[in-house]
C-alpha atoms as a PDB file:
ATOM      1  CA  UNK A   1       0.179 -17.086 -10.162  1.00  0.00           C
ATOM      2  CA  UNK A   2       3.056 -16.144  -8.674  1.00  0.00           C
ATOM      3  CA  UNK A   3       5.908 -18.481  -8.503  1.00  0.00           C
ATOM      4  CA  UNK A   4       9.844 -18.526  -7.844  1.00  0.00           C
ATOM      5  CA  UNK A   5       9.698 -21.440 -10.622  1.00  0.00           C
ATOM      6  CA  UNK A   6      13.036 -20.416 -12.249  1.00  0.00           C
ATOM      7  CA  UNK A   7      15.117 -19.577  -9.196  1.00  0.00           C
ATOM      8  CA  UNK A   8      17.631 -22.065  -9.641  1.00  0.00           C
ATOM      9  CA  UNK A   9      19.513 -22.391  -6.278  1.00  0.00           C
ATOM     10  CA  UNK A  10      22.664 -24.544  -6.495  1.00  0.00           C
ATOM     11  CA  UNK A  11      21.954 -24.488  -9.897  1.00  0.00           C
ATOM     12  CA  UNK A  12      19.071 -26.472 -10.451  1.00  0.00           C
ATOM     13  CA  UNK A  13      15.932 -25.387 -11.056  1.00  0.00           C
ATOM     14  CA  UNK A  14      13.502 -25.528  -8.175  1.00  0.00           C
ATOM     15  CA  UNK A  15      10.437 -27.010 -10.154  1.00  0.00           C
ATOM     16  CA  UNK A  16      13.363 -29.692 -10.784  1.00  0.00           C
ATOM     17  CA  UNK A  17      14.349 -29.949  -7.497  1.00  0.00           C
ATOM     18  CA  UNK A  18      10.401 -30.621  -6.186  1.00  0.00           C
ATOM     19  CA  UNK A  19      10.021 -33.173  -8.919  1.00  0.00           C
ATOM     20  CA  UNK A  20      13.329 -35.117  -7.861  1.00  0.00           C
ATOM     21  CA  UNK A  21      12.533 -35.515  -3.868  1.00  0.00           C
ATOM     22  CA  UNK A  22       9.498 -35.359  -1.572  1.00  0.00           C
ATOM     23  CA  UNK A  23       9.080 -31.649   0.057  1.00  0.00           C
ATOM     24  CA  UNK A  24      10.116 -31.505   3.442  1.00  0.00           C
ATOM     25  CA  UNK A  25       7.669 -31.914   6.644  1.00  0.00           C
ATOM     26  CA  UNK A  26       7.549 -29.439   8.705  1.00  0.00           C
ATOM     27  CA  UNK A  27      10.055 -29.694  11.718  1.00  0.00           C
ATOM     28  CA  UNK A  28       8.311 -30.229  15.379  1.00  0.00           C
ATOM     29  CA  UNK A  29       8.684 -27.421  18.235  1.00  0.00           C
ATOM     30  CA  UNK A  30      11.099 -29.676  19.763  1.00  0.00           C
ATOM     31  CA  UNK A  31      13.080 -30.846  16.477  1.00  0.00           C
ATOM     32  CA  UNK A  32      13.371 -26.806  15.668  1.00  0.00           C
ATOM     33  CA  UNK A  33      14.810 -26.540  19.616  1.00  0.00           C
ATOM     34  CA  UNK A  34      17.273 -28.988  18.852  1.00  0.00           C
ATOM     35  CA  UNK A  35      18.737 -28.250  15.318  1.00  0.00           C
ATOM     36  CA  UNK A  36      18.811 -24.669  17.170  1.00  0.00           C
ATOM     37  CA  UNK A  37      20.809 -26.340  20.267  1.00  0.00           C
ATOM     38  CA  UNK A  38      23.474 -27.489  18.395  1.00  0.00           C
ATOM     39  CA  UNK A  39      24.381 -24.210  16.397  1.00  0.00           C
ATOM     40  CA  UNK A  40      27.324 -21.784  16.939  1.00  0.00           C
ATOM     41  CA  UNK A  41      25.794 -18.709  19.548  1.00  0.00           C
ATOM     42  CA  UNK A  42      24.402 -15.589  18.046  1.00  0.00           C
ATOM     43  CA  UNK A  43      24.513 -14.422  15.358  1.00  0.00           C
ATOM     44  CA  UNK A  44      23.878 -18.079  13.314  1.00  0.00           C
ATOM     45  CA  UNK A  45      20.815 -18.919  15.492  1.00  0.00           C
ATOM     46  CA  UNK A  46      19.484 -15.254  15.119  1.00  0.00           C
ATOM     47  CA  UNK A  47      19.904 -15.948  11.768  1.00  0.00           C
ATOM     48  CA  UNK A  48      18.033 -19.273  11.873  1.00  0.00           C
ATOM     49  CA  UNK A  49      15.324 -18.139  13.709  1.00  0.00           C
ATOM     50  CA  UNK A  50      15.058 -15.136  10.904  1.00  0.00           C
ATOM     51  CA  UNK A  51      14.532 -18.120   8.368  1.00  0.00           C
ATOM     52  CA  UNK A  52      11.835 -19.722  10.333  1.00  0.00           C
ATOM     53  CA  UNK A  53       9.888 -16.970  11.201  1.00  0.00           C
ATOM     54  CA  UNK A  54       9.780 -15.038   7.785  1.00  0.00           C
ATOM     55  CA  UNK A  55       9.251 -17.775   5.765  1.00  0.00           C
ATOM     56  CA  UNK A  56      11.978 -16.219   3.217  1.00  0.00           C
ATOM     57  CA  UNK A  57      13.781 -18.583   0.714  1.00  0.00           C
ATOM     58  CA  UNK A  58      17.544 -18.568   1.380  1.00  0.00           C
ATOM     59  CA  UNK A  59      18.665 -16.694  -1.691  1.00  0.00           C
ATOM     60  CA  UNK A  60      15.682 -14.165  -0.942  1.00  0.00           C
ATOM     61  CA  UNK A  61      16.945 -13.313   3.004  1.00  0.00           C
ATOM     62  CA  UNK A  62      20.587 -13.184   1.954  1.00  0.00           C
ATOM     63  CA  UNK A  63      19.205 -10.199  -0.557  1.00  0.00           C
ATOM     64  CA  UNK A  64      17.903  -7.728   2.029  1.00  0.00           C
ATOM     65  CA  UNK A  65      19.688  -4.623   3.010  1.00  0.00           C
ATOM     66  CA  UNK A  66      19.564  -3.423   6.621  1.00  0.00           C
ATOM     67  CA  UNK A  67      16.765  -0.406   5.300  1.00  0.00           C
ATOM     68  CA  UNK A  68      14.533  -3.075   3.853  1.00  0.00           C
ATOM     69  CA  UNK A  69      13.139  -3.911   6.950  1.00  0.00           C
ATOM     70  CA  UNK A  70      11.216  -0.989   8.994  1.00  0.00           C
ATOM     71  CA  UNK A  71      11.939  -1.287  12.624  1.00  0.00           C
ATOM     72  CA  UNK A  72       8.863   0.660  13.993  1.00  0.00           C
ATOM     73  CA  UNK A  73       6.328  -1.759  12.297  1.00  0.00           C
ATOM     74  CA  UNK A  74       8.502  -4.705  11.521  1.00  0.00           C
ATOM     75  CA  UNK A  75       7.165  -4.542   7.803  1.00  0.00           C
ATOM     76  CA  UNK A  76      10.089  -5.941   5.605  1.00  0.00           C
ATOM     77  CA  UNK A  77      10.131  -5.539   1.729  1.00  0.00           C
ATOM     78  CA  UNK A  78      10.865  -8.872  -0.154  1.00  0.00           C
ATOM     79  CA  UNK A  79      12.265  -7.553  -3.362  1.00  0.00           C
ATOM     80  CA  UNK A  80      15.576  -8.754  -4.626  1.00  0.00           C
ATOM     81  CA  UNK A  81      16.990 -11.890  -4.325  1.00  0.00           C
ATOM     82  CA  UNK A  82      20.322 -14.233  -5.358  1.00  0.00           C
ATOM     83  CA  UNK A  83      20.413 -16.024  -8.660  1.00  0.00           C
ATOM     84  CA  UNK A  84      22.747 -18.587  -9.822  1.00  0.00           C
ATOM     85  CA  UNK A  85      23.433 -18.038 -13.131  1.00  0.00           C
ATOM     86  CA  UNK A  86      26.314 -20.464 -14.431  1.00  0.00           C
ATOM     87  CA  UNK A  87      29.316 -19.828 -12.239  1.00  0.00           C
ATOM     88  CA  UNK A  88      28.041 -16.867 -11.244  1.00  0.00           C
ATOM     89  CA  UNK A  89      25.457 -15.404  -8.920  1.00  0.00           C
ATOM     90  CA  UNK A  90      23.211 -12.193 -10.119  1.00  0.00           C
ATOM     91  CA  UNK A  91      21.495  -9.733  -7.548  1.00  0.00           C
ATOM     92  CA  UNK A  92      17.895  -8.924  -9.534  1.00  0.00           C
ATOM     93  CA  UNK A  93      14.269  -8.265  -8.784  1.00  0.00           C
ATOM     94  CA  UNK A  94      12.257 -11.313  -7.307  1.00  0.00           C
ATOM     95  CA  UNK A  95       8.885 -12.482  -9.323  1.00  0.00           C
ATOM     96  CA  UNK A  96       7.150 -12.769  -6.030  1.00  0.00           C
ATOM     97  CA  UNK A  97       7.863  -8.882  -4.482  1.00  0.00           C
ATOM     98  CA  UNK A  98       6.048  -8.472  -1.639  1.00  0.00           C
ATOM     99  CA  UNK A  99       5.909  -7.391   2.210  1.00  0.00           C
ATOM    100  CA  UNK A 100       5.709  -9.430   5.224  1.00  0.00           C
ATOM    101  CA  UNK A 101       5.628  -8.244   8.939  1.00  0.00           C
ATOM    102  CA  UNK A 102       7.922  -9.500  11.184  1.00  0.00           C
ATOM    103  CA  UNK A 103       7.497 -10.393  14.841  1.00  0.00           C
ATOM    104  CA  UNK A 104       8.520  -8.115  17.148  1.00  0.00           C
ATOM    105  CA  UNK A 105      10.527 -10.060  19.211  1.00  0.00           C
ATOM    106  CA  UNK A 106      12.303 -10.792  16.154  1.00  0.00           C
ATOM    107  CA  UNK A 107      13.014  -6.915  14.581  1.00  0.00           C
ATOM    108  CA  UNK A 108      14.636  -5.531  18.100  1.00  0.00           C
ATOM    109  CA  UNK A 109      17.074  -8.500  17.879  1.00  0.00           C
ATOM    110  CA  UNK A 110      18.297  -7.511  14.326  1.00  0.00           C
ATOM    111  CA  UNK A 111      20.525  -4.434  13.636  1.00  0.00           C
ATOM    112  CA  UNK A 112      18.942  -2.214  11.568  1.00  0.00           C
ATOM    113  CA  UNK A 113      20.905   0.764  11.666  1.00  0.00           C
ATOM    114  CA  UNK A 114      19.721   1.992   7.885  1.00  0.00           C
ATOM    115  CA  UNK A 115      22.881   2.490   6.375  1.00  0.00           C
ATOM    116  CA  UNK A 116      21.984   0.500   3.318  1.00  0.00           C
ATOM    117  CA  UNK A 117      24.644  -2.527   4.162  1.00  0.00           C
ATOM    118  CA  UNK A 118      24.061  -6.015   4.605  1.00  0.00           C
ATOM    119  CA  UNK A 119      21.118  -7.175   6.675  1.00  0.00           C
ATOM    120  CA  UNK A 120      23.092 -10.442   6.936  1.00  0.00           C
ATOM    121  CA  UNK A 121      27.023 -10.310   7.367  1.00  0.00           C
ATOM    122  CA  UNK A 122      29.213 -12.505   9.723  1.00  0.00           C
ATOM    123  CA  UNK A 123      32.827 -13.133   9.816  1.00  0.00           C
ATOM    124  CA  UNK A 124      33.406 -10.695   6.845  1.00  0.00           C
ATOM    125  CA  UNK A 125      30.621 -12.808   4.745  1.00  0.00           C
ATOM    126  CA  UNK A 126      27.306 -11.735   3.002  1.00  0.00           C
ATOM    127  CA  UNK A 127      25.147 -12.737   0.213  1.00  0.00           C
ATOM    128  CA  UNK A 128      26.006 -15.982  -1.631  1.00  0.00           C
ATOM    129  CA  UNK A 129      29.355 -16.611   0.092  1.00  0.00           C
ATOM    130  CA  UNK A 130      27.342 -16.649   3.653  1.00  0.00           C
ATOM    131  CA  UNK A 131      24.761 -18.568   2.299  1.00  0.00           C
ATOM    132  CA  UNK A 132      26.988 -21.773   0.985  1.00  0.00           C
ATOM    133  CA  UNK A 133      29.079 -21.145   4.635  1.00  0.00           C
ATOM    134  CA  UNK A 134      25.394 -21.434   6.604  1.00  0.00           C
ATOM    135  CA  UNK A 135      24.393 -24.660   4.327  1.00  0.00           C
ATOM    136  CA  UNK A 136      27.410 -26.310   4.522  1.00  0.00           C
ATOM    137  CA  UNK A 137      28.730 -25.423   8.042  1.00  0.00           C
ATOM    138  CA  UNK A 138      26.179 -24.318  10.139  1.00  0.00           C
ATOM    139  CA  UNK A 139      22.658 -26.166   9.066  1.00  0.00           C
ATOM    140  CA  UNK A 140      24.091 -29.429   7.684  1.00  0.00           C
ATOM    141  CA  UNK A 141      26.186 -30.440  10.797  1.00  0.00           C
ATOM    142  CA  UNK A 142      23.735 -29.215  13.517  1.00  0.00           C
ATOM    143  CA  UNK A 143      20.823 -31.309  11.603  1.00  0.00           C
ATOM    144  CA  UNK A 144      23.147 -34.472  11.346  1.00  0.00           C
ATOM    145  CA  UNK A 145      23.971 -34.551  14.991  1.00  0.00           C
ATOM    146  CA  UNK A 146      20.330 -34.926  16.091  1.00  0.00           C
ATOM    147  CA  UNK A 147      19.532 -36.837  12.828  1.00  0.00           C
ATOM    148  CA  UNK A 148      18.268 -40.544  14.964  1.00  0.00           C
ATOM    149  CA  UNK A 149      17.617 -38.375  17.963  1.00  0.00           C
ATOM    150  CA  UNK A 150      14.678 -36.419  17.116  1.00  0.00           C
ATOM    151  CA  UNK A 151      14.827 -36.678  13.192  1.00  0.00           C
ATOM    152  CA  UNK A 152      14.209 -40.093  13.082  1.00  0.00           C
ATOM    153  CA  UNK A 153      17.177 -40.359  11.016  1.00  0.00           C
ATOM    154  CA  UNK A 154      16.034 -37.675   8.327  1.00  0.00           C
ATOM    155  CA  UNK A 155      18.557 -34.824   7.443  1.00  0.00           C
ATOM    156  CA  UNK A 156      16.118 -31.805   6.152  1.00  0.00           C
ATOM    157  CA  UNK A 157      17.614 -29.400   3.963  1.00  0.00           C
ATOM    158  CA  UNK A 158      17.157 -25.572   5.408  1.00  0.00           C
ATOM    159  CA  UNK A 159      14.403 -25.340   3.006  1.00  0.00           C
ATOM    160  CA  UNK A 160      12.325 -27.429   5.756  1.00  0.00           C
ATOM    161  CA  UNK A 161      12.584 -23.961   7.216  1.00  0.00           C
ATOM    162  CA  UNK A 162      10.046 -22.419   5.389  1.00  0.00           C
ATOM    163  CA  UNK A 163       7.400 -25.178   5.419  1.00  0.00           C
ATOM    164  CA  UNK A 164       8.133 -24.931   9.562  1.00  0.00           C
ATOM    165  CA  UNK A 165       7.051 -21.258   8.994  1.00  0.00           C
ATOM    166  CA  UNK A 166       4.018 -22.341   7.419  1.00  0.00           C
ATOM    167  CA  UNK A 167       3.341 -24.972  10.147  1.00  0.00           C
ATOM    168  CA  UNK A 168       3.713 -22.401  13.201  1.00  0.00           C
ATOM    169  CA  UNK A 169       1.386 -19.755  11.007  1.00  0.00           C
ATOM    170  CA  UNK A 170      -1.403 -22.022  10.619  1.00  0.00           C
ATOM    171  CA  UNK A 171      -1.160 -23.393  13.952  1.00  0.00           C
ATOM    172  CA  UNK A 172      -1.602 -20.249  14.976  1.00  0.00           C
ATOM    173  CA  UNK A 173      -5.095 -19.741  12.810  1.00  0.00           C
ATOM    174  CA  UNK A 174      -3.734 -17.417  10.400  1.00  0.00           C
ATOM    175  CA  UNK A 175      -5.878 -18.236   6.630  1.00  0.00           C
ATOM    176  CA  UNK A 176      -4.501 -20.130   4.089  1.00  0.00           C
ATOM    177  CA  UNK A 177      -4.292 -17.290   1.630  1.00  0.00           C
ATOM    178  CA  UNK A 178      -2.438 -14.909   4.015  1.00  0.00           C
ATOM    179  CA  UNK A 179       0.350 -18.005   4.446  1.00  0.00           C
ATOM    180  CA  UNK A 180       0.694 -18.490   0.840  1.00  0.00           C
ATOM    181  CA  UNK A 181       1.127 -14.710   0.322  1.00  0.00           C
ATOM    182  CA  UNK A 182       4.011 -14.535   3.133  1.00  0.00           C
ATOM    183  CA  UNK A 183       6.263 -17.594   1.456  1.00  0.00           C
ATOM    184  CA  UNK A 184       5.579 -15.882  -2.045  1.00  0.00           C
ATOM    185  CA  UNK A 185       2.446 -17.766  -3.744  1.00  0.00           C
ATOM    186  CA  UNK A 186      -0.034 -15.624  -5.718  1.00  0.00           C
ATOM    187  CA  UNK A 187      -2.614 -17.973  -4.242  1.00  0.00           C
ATOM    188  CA  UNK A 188      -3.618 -20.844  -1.276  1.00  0.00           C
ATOM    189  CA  UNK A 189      -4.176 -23.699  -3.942  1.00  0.00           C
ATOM    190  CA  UNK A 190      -0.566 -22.970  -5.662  1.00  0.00           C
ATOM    191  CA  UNK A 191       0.726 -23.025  -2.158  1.00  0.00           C
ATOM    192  CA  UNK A 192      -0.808 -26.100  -0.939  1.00  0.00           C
ATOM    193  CA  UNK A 193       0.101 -28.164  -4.163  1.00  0.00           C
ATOM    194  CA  UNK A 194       3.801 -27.160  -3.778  1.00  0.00           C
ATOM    195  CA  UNK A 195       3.580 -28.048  -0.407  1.00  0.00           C
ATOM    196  CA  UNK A 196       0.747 -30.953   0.730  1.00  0.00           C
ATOM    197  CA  UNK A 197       3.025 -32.388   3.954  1.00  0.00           C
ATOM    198  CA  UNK A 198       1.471 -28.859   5.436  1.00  0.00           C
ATOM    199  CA  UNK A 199      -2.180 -28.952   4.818  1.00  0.00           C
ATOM    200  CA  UNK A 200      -2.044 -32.904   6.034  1.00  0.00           C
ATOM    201  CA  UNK A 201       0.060 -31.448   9.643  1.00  0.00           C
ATOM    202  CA  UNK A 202      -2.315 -28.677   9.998  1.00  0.00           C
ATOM    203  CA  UNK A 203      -5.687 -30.284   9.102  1.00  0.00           C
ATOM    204  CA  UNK A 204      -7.250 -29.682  12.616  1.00  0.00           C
ATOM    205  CA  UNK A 205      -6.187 -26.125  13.086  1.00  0.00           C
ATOM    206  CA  UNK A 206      -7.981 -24.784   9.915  1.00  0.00           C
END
C-alpha cells in the first residue's frame, strides 16, 4: 500500500501524530464558508480553497511548480513534496506519485504561466517558509475566531482540509477507491482506517 507513513511534518512522524490525537471530522459547507470568511483576500483563500479541493497534504502542495499542473485538462502531477529532516527541510520524490484532476473553476483561477517557478509564492514566500506563515498566521487565527461559533469550540488543524476533500468527493458519489487514490492511498480500506470520521459522515451517500 501506499502510504506517506514517514513524512514527518513539524517533525514528527505522521503515523505518530494519528496515534497521539483523534483525526479530524470533516468541516461542514458552512464551517468551510466561515474559516474562509475570516482570511486575508486572494491569494490566501485561493490558496485554501486549492487545499480543499485537491485533497493535497500541505508539504505536498507547497512542492508543485507552476508546469506541474496542465491548464487545458486541469490534470496536476503529485510528485515531490517537503520533508523535515532535523533543522532542515529536503525537496524529494513523494511515495504516493500520482495525478489528480482539478476542477475547472479552480485551474483558471491559478497562474500557470509554465515558467517552472513556484505554483505557490506570496509576499516573497514559497515552500516551507509559506507553509509555517499559512499555519501559523493565516489558518490558526481564522479557525480560532469562529472556534464556539460554528466549531463548537474545536480548533482543526489545516489537515481537516483534506478529510473535507474527502467529505465533498463522496458526497458527490465519487467511489471509495477513486477518493483514496486522490489523497494518496494505494487502496479504499487503507484510506478508510486512517480516516473512519469520513466513512461514518458519508454513510448515506455511498
Amino acid at each position: 500500500m501506499i502510504t506517506m507513513e514517514h513524512n514527518n511534518i513539524g517533525g514528527v512522524p505522521a503515523a505518530a501524530r494519528r496515534g497521539a490525537r483523534r483525526a479530524p471530522t470533516p468541516l461542514r459547507r458552512a464551517q468551510y464558508a466561515a474559516i474562509i470568511e475570516r482570511m486575508p483576500a486572494h491569494p490566501w483563500r485561493l490558496l485554501t480553497d486549492y487545499l480543499a479541493l485537491s485533497g493535497e497534504r500541505l508539504s505536498e502542495a507547497f512542492a508543485h511548480a507552476d508546469t506541474d499542473i496542465d491548464p487545458g485538462s486541469g490534470a496536476c502531477e503529485v510528485a515531490r513534496y517537503w520533508r523535515r529532516l532535523g533543522d532542515r527541510w529536503v525537496l524529494v520524490d513523494s511515495p504516493a506519485p500520482r495525478r489528480i484532476w482539478l476542477p475547472e473553476g479552480l485551474v483558471a483561477r491559478l497562474e500557470l504561466a509554465g515558467t517552472g517557478e513556484e505554483l505557490f509564492r506570496i509576499d516573497g514566500a514559497s515552500g516551507p517558509g509559506l507553509l509555517r506563515r499559512y499555519v501559523r498566521r493565516v489558518w490558526t487565527p481564522a479557525v480560532a475566531a469562529v472556534s464556539d461559533e460554528v466549531l463548537g469550540g474545536a480548533r482543526p488543524g489545516v489537515e481537516v482540509l483534506r478529510v473535507t476533500c474527502a467529505q465533498w468527493m463522496a458526497e458527490a458519489g465519487v467511489p471509495w477507491p477513486v477518493i483514496a487514490a486522490r489523497l494518496g492511498f494505494g487502496n479504499a480500506a487503507g484510506f478508510l482506517r486512517a480516516h473512519p470520521q469520513v466513512l461514518a459522515t458519508a454513510a448515506g451517500e455511498q
